[in-house]
C-alpha atoms as a PDB file:
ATOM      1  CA  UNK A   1       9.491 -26.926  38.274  1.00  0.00           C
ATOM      2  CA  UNK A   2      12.654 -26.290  37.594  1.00  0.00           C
ATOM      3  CA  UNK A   3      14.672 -25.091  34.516  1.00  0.00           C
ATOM      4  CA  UNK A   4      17.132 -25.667  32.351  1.00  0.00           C
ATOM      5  CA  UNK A   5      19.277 -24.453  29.331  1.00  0.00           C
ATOM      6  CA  UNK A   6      18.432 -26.463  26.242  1.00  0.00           C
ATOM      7  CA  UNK A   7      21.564 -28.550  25.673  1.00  0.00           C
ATOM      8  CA  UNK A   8      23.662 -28.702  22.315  1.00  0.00           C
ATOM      9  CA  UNK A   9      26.065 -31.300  22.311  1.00  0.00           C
ATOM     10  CA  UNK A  10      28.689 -32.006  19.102  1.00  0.00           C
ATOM     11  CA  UNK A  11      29.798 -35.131  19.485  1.00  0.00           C
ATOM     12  CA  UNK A  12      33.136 -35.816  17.315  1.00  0.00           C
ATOM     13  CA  UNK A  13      33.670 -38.562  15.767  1.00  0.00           C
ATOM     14  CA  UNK A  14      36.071 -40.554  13.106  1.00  0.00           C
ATOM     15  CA  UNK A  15      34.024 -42.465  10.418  1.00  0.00           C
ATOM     16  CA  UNK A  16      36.550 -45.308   8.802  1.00  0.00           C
ATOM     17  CA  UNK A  17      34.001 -47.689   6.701  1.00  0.00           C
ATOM     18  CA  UNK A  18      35.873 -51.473   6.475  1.00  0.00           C
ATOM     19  CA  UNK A  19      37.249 -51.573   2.507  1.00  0.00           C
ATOM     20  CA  UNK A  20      35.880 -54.047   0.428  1.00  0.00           C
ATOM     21  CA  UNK A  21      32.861 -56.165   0.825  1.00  0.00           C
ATOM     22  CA  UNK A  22      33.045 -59.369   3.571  1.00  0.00           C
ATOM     23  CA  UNK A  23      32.032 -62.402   2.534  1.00  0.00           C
ATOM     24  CA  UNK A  24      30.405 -65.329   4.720  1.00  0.00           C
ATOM     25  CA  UNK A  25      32.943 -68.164   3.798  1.00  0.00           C
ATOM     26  CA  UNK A  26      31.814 -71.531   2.470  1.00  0.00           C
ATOM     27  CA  UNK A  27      32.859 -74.843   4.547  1.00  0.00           C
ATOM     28  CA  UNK A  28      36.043 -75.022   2.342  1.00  0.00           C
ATOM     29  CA  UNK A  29      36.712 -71.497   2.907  1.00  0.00           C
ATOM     30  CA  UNK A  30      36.412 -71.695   6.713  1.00  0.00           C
ATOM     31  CA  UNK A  31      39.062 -74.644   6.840  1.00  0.00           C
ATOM     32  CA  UNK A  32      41.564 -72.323   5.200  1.00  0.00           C
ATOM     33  CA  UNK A  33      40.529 -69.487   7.913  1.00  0.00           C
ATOM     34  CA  UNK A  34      40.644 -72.097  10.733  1.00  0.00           C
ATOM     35  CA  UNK A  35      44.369 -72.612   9.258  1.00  0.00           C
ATOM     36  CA  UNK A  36      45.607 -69.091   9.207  1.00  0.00           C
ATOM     37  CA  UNK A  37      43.737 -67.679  12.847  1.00  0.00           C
ATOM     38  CA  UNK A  38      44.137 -71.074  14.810  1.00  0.00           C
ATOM     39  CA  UNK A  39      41.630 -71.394  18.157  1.00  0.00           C
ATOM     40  CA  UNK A  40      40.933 -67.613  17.690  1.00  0.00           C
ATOM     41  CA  UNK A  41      39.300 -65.881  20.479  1.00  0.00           C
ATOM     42  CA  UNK A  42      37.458 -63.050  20.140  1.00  0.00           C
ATOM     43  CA  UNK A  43      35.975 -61.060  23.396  1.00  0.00           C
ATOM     44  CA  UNK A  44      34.378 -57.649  23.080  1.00  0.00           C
ATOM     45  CA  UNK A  45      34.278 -54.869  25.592  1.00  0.00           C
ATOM     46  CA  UNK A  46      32.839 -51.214  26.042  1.00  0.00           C
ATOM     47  CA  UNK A  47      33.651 -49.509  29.011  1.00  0.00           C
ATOM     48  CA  UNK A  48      31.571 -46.769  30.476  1.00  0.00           C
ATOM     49  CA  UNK A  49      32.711 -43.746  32.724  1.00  0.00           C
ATOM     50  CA  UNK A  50      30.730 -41.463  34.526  1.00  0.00           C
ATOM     51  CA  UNK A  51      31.234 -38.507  36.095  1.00  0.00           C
ATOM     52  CA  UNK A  52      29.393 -35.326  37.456  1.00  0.00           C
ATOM     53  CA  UNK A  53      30.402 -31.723  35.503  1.00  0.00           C
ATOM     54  CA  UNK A  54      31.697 -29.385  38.420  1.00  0.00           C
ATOM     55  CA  UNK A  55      28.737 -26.823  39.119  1.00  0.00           C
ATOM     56  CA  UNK A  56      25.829 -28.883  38.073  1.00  0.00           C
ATOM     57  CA  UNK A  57      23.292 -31.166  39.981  1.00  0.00           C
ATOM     58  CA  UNK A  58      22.303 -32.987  36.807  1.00  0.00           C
ATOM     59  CA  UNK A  59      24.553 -33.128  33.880  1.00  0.00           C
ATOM     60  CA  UNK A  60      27.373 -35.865  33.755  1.00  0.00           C
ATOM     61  CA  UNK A  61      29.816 -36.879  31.384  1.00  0.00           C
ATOM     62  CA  UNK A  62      30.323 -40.425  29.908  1.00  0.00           C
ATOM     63  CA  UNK A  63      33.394 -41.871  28.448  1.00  0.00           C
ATOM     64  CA  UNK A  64      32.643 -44.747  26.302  1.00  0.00           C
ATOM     65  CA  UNK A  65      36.041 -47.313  25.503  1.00  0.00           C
ATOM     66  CA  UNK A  66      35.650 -49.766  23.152  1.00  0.00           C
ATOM     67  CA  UNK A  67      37.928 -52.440  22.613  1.00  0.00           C
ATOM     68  CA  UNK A  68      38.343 -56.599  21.540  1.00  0.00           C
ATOM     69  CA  UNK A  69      40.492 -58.886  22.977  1.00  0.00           C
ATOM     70  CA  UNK A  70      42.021 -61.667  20.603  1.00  0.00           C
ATOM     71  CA  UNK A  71      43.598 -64.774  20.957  1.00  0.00           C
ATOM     72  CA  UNK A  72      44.742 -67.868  19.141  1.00  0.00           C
ATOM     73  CA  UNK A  73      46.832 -71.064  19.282  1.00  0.00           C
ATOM     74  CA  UNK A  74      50.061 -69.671  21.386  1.00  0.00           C
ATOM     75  CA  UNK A  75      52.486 -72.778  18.866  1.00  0.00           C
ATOM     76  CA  UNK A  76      51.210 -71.405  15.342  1.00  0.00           C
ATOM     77  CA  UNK A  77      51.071 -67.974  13.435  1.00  0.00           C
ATOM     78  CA  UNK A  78      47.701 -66.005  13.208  1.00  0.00           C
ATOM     79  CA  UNK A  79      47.329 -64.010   9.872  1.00  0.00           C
ATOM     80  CA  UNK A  80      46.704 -60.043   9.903  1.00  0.00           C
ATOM     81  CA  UNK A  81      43.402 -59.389  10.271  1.00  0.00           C
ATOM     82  CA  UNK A  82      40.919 -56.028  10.877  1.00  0.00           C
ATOM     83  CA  UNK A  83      37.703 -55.087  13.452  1.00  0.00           C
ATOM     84  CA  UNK A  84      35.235 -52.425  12.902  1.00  0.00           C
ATOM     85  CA  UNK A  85      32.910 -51.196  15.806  1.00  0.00           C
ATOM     86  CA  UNK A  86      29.848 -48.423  15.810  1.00  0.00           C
ATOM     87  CA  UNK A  87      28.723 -46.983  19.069  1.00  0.00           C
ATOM     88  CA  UNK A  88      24.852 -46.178  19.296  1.00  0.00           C
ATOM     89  CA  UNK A  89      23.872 -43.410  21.411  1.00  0.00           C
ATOM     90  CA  UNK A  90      20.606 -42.711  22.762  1.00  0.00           C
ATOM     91  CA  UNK A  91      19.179 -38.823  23.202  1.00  0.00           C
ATOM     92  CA  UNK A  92      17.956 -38.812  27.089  1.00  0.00           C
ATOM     93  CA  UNK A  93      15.194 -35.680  26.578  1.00  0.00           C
ATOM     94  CA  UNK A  94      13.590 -38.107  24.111  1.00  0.00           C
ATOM     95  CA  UNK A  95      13.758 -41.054  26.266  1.00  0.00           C
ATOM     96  CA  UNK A  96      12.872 -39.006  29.300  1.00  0.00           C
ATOM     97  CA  UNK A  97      10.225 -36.803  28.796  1.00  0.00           C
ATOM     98  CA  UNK A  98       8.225 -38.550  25.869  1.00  0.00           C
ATOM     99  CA  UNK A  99       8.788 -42.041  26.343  1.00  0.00           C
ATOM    100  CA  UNK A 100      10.734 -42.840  23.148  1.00  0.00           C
ATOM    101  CA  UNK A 101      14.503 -44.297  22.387  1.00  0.00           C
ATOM    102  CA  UNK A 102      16.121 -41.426  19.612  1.00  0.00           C
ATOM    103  CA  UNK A 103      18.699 -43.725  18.547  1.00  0.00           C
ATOM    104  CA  UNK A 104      22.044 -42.300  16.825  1.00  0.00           C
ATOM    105  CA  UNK A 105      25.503 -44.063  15.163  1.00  0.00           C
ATOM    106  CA  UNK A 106      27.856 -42.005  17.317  1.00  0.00           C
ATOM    107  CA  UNK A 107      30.884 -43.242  15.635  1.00  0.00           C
ATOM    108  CA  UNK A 108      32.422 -45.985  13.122  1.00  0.00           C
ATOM    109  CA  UNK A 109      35.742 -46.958  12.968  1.00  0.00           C
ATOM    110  CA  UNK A 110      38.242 -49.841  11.488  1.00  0.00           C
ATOM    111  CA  UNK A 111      41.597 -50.689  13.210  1.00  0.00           C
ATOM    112  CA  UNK A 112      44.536 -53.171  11.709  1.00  0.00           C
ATOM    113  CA  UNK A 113      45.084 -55.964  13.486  1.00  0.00           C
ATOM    114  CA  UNK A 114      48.806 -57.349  12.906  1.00  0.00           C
ATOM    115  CA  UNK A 115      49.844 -60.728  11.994  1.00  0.00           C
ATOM    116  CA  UNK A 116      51.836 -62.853  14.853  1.00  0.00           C
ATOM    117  CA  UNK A 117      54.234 -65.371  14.162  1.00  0.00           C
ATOM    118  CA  UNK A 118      52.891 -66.988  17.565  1.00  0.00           C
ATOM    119  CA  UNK A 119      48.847 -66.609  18.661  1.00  0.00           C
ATOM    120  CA  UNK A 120      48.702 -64.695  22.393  1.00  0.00           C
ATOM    121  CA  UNK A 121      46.209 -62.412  23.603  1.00  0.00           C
ATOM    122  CA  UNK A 122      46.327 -59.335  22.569  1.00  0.00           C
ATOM    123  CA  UNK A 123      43.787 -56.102  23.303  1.00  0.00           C
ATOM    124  CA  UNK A 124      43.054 -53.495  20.856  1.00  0.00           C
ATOM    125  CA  UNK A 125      41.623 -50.153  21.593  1.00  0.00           C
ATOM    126  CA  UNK A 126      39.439 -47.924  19.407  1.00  0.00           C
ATOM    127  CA  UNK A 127      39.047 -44.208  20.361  1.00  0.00           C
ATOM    128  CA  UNK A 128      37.576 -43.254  22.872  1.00  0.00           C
ATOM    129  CA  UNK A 129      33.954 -41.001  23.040  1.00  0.00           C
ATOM    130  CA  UNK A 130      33.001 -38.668  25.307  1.00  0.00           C
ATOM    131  CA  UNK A 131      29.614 -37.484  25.447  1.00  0.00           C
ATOM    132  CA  UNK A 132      27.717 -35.026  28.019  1.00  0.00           C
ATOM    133  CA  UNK A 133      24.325 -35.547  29.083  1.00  0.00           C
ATOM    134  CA  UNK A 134      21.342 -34.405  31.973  1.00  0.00           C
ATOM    135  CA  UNK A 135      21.146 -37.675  34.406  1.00  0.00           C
ATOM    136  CA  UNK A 136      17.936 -36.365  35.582  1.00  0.00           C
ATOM    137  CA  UNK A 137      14.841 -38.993  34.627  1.00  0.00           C
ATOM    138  CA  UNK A 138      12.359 -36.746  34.513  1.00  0.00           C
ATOM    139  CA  UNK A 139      10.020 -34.353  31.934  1.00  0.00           C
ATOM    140  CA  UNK A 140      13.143 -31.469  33.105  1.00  0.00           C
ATOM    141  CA  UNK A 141      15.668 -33.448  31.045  1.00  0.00           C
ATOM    142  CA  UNK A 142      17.354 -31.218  28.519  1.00  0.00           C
ATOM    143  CA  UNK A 143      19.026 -34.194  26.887  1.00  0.00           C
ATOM    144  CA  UNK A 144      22.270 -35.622  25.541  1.00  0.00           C
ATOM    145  CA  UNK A 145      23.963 -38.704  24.348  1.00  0.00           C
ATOM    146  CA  UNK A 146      24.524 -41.911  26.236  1.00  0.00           C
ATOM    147  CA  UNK A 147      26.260 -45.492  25.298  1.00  0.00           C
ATOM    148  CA  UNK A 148      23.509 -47.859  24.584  1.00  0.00           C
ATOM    149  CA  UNK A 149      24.487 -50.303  22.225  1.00  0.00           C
ATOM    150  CA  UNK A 150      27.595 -51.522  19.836  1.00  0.00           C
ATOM    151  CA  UNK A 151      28.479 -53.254  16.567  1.00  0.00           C
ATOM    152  CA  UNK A 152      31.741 -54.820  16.420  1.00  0.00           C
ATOM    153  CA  UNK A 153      32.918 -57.489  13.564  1.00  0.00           C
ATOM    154  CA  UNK A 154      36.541 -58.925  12.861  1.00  0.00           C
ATOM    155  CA  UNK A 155      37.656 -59.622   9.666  1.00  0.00           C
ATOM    156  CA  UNK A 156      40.492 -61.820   8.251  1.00  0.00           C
ATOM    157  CA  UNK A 157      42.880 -60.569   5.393  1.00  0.00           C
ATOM    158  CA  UNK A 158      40.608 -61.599   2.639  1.00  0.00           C
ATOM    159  CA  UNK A 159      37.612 -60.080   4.183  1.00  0.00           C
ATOM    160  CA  UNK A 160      35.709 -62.627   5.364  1.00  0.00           C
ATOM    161  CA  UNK A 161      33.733 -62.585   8.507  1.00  0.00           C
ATOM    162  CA  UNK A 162      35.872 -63.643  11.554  1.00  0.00           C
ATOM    163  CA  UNK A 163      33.260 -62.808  14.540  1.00  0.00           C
ATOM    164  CA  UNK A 164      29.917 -60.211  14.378  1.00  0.00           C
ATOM    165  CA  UNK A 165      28.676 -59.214  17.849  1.00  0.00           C
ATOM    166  CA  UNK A 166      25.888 -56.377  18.855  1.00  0.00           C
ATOM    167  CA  UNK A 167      24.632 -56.206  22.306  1.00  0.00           C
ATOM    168  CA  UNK A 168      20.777 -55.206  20.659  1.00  0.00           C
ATOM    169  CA  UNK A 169      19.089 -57.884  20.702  1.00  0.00           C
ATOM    170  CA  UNK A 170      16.501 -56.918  18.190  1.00  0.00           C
ATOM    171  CA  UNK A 171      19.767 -56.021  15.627  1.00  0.00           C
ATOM    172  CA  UNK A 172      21.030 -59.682  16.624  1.00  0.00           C
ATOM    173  CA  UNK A 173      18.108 -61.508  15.937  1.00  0.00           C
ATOM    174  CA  UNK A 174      17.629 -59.941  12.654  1.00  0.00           C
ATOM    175  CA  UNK A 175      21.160 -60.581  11.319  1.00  0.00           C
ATOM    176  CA  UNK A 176      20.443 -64.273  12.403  1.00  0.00           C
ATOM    177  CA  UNK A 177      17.895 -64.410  10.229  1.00  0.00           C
ATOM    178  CA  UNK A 178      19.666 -61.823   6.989  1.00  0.00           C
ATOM    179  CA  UNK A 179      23.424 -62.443   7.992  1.00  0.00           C
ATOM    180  CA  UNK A 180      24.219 -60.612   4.068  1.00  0.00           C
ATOM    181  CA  UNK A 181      22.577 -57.743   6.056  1.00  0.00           C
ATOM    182  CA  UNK A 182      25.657 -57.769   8.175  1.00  0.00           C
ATOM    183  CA  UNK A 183      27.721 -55.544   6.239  1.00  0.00           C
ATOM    184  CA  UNK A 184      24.932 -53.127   5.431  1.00  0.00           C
ATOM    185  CA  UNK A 185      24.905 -52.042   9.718  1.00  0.00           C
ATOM    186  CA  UNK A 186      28.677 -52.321   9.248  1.00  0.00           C
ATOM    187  CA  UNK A 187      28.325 -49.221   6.949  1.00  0.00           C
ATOM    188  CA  UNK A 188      26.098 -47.256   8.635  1.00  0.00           C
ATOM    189  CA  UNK A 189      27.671 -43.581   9.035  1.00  0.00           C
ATOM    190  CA  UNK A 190      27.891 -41.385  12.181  1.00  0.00           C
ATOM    191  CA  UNK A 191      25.108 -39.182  12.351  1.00  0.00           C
ATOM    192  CA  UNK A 192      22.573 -41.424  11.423  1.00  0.00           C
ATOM    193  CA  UNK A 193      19.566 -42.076  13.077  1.00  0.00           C
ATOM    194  CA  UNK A 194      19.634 -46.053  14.108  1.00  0.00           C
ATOM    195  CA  UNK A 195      15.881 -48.047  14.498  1.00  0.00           C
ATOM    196  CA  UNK A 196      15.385 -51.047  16.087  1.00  0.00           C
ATOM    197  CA  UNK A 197      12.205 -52.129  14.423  1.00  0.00           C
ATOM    198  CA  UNK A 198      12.402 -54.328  11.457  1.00  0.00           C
ATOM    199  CA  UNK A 199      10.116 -55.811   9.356  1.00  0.00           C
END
């Protein structure tokens, strides 16, 4: 058997909660959004690095990059708008040597999105996280933090809902069924523990 040094990770992180509250909008509503963000596009994206930490077998780093890609109608203006996105982290010792999924909000951010007085495609980034953990799947691991899911919504000016995407399924089908629940995940803060069990 072989051992380890128990691994203490800090993760930083920038917590920026979206101001106001967003609002679904009514049919009327979304005819005055389909006005001001013409054929919008919205595509989401978290990249994921990996890489081995000189002088150990098992412990890597990954470097998680979030970003969304927007687009609208390249003849007509898009109005300002604004995107928030979470990263969830999962603790490896918990997933590897008792079977369970310790589930944290690593970070939550908001970013401005400028008006255009033409739609193109633009990408925006959100900062970057690095976390470290032990890559080793087995009752040795010593744990740390790696990328398992996001939350990512776009706003227009007025705060109303634009796009909502999460990769977790569970989350997905759940704000399907409770999309006023939407803004609640929105809020969550880093540091806190994230489930995937709802009732």
């Amino acid at each position: 058997m072989s051992w380890k040094p128990l691994l203490l990770v800090a993760v930083a992180f920038t917590a920026a909660l979206p101001e106001g509250h967003a609002q679904q909008a009514n049919p009327a509503e979304q005819a005055e959004l389909a006005k001001k963000y013409p054929s919008i596009r919205i595509k989401v994206n978290v990249g994921t690095r990996r890489r081995q930490v000189n002088g150990s077998s098992y412990m890597k780093t990954m470097v998680m990059t979030p970003s969304v890609a927007i687009e609208s109608a390249s003849t007509q203006p898009m109005a300002a708008a604004s995107a928030t996105c979470l990263l969830i982290t999962m603790d490896t010792r918990e997933k590897y040597t008792r079977g369970d999924e310790e589930l944290t909000v690593a970070t939550n951010e908001s970013i401005d999105i400028p008006a255009v007085p033409k739609g193109q495609r633009r990408s925006f980034d959100f900062a970057e996280l690095q976390t470290q953990f032990d890559s080793d799947r087995d009752s040795t691991n010593i744990g740390g933090d790696v990328y398992k899911y996001f939350i990512m919504a776009v706003f227009s000016d007025d705060k109303k809902f634009l796009h909502f995407e999460t990769n977790c399924q569970a989350l997905d089908k759940h704000l399907k069924a409770n999309p006023d629940l939407r803004i609640k995940f929105l809020g969550l803060k880093p540091g806190e523990k994230f489930r995937t069990r709802f009732q």
